[in-house]
Protein backbone atom coordinates (compact mmCIF):
# COMPACT_ATOMS: atom_id res chain seq x y z
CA UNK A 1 7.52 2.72 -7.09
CA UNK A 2 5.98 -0.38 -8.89
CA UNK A 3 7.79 -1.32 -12.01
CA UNK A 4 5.72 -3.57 -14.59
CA UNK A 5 7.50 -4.52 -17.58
CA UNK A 6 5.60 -4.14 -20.97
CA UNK A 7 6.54 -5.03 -24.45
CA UNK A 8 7.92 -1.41 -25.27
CA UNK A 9 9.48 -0.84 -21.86
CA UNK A 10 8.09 -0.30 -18.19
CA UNK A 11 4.69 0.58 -17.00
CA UNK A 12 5.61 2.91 -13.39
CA UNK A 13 2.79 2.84 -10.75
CA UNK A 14 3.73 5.50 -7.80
CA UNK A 15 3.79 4.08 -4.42
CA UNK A 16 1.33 6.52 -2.93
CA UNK A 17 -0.87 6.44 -6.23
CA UNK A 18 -1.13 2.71 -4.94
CA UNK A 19 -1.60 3.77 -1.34
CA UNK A 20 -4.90 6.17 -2.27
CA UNK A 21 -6.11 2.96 -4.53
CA UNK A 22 -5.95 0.86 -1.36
CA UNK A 23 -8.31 3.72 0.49
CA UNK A 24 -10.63 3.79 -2.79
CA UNK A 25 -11.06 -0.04 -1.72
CA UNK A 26 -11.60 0.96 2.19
CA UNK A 27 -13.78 2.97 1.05
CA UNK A 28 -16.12 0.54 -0.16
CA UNK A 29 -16.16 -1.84 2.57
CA UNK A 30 -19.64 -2.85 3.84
CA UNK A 31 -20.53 0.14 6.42
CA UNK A 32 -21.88 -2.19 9.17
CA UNK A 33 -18.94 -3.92 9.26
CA UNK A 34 -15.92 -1.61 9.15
CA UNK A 35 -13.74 -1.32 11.72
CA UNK A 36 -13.68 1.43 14.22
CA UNK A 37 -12.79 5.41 13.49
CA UNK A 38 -13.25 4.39 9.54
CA UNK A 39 -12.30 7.75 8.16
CA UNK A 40 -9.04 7.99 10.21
CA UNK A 41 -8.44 4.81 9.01
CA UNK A 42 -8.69 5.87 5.78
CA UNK A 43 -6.46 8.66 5.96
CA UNK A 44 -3.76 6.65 7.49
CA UNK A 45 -4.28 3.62 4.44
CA UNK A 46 -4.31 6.95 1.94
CA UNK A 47 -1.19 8.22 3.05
CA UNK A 48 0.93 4.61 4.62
CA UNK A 49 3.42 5.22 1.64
CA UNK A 50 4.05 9.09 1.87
CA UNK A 51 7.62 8.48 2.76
CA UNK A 52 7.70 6.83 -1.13
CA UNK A 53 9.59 9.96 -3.09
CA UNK A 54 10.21 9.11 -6.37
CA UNK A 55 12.70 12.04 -7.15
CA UNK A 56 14.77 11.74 -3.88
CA UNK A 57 17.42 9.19 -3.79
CA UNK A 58 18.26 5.83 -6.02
CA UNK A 59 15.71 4.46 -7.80
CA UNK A 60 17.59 2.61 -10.50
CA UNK A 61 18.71 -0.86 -10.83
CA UNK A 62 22.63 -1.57 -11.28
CA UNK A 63 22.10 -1.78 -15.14
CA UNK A 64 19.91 1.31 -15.36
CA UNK A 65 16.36 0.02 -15.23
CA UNK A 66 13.49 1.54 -13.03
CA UNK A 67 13.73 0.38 -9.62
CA UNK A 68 10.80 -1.94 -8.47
CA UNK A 69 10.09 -1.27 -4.99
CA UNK A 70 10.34 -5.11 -3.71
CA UNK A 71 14.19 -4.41 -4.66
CA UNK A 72 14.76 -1.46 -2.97
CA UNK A 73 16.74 -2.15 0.03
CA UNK A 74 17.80 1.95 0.65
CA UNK A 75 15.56 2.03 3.89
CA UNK A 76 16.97 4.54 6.44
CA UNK A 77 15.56 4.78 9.87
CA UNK A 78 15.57 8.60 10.21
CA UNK A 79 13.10 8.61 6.93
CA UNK A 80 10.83 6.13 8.73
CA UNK A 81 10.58 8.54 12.19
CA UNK A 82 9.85 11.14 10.77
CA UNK A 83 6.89 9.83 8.46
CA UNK A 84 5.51 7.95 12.15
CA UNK A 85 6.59 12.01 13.71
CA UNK A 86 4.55 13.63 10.58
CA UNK A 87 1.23 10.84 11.01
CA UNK A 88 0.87 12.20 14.30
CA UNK A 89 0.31 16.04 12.63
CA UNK A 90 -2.76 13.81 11.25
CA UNK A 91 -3.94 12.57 14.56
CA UNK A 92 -2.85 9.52 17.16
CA UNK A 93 -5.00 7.22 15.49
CA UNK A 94 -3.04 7.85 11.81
CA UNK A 95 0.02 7.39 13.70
CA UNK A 96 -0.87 4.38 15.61
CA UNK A 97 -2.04 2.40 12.11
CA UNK A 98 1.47 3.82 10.28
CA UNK A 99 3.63 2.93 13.29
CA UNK A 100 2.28 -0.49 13.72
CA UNK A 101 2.77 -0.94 9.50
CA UNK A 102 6.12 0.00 10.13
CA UNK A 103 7.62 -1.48 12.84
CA UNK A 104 5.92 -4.88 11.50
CA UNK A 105 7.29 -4.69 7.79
CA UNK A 106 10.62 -3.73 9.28
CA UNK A 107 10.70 -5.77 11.98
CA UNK A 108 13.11 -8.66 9.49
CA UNK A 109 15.77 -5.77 9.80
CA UNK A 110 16.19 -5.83 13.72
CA UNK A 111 19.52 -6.66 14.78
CA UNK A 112 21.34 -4.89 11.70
CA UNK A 113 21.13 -1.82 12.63
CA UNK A 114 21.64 0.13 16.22
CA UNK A 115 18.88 2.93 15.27
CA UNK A 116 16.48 0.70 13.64
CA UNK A 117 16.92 -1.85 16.63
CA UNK A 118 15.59 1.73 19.23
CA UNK A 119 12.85 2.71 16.51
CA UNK A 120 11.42 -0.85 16.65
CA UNK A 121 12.21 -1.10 20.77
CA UNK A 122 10.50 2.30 21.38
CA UNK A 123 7.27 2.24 18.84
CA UNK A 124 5.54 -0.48 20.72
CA UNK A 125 5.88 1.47 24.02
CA UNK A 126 4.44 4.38 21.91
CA UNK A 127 1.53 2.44 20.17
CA UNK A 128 0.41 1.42 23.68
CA UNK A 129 0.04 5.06 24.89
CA UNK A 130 -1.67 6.21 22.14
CA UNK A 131 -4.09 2.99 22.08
CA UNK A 132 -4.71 4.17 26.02
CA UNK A 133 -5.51 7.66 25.43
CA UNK A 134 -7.78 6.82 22.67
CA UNK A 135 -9.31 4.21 24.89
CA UNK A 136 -9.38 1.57 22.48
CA UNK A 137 -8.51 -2.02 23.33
CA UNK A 138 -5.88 -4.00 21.51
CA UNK A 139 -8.44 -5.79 19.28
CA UNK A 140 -10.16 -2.70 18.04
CA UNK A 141 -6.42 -1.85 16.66
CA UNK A 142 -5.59 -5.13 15.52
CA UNK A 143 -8.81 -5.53 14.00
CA UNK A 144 -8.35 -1.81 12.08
CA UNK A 145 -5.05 -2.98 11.03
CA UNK A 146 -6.08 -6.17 9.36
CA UNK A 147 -8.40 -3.91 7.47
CA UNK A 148 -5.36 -1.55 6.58
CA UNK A 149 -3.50 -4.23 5.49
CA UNK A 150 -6.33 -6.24 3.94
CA UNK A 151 -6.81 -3.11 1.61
CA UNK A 152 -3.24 -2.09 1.24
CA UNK A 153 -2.37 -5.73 -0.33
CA UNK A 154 -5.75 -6.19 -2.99
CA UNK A 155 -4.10 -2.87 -3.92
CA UNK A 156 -0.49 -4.55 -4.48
CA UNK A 157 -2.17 -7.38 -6.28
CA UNK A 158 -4.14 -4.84 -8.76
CA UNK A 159 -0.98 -2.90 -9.39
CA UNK A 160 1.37 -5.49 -9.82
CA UNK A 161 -0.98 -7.39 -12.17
CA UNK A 162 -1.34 -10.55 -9.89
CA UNK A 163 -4.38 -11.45 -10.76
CA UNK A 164 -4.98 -15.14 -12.27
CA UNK A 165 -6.63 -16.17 -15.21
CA UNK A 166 -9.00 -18.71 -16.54
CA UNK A 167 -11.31 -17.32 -12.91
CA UNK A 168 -8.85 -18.72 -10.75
CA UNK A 169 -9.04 -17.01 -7.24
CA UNK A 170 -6.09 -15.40 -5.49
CA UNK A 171 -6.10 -15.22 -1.71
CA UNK A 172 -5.70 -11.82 -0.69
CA UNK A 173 -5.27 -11.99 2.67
CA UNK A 174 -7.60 -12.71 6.25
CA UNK A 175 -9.82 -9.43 6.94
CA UNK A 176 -10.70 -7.21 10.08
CA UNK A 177 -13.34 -9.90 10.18
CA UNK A 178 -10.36 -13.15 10.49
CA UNK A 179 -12.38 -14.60 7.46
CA UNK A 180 -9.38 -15.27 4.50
CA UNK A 181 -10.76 -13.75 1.51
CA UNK A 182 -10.34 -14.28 -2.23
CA UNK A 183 -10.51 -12.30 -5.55
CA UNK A 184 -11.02 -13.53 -8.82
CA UNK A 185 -11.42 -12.06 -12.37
CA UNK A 186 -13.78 -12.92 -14.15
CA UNK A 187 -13.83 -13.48 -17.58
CA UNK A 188 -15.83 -10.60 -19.19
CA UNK A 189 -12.44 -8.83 -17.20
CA UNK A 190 -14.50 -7.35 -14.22
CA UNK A 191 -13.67 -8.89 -10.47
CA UNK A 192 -15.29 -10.18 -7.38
CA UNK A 193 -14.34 -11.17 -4.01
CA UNK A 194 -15.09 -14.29 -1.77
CA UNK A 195 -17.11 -13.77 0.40
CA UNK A 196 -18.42 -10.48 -1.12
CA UNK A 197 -17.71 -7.57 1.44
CA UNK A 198 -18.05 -4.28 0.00
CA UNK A 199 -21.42 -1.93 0.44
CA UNK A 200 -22.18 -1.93 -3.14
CA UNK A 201 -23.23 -4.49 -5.80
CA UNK A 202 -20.48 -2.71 -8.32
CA UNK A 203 -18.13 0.03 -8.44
CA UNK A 204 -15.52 0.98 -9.91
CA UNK A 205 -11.80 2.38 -8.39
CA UNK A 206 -8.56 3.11 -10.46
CA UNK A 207 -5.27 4.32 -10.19
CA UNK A 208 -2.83 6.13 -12.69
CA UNK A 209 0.17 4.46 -14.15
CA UNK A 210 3.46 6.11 -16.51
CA UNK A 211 4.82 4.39 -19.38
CA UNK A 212 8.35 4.37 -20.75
CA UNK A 213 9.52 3.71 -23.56
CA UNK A 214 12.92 3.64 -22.57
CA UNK A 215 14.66 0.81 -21.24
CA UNK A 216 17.44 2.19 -19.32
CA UNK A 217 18.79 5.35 -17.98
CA UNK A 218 22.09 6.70 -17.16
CA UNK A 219 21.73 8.12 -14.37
CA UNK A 220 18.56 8.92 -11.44
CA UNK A 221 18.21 12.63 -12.76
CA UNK A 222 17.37 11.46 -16.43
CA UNK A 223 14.89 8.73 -15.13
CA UNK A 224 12.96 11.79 -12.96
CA UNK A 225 13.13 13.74 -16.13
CA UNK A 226 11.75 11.11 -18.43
CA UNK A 227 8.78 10.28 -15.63
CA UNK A 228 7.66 13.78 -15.32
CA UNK A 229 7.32 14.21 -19.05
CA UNK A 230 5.78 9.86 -19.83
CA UNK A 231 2.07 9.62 -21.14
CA UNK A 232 0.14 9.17 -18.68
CA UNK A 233 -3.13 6.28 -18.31
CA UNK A 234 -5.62 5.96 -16.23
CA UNK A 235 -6.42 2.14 -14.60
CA UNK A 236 -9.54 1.00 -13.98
CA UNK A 237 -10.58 -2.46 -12.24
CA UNK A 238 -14.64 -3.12 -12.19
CA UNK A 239 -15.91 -5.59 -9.03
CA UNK A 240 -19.03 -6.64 -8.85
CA UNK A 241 -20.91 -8.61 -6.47
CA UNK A 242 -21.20 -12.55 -8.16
């Protein structure tokens, strides 16, 4: 989960609330230039964080605060296997786009641990044989990745309140496109990206975010308790084309 702190305690975005926000933002992108098998792609950006369950396991610091998920470090390799294993219930494609996100983000773990060290030996064998019998070349999937994770971290920066003030831009990252891109808020609080790559001149997306009041709990069953009963508030960001 993303943890925000506030002035009367934490504001809790769930990881796969953040994940459909980053396929509200796909969602947008300028039809004549998205990349190939767009709604697939969108399913697999929609549902990248699945494995994210906020009532299973630790998800407390060591003095009883919410867990941000940049400090988690409780990633098991059976968990990740079986969300590439479930994907693939969505189609190849899905699984191709959540296997490559995987085996890249984890890749910094190779070496410290025998079953991770297989999963990330045997994925790339299996990305290759689905890219084949989907008869795509390597930069149609490279290409839809960069648009996965071009989405996937605007969605980061909106959640984790990154954004600058004073209209100072923020790279976000290259695109499907290899152009880098920036957004920027502006001051009447609505944002645009540079260069300007959506399909519409303005719309809208959002995502929904908790709010505790508490600033520690004892224990993970009293912070799932607490969640599933916190008012709840709906976030909206505004872009529009400059």
């Amino acid at each position: 989960m993303i943890v925000n702190p506030t002035s009367t305690g934490w504001e809790i975005i769930y990881h796969r609330a953040h994940a459909l926000l980053a396929a509200q933002l796909a969602g947008q992108w300028r039809r004549k230039n998205a990349p190939p098998r767009l709604y697939e792609t969108l399913a697999a950006i929609s549902h990248h964080d699945d494995l994210e369950r906020e009532w299973e396991g630790n998800h407390l610091t060591e003095v009883g605060t919410p867990l941000d998920f940049t400090l988690d470090q409780n990633f098991r390799p059976d968990k990740i296997i079986k969300h590439v294993e479930s994907a693939r219930y969505r189609g190849r494609w899905v699984a191709l786009l959540t296997s490559i996100h995987l085996t890249r983000l984890n890749e910094v773990r190779r070496g410290k641990d025998e079953e991770f060290d297989r999963f990330l030996d045997e994925q790339p064998m299996q990305q290759q044989r689905w890219r084949e019998e989907l008869d795509l070349t390597q930069e149609d999937v490279e290409q839809a990745y960069a648009f996965f994770l071009w989405c996937d971290w605007l969605s980061l920066i909106l959640c984790q309140r990154q954004l600058p003030a004073d209209g100072r831009a923020l790279e976000i990252s290259k695109g499907p496109d290899g152009k880098r891109y920036d957004v920027v808020k502006q001051p009447d609080e609505r944002l645009t990206v540079l260069p300007w790559p959506f399909e519409d001149y303005e719309f809208t997306v959002n995502v929904e975010a908790c709010y505790l009041s508490q600033a520690t709990f004892k224990n993970n069953v009293e912070l799932t308790e607490v969640l599933q009963t916190a008012p709840i508030d709906l976030l909206e960001w505004t872009f529009v084309k400059m």
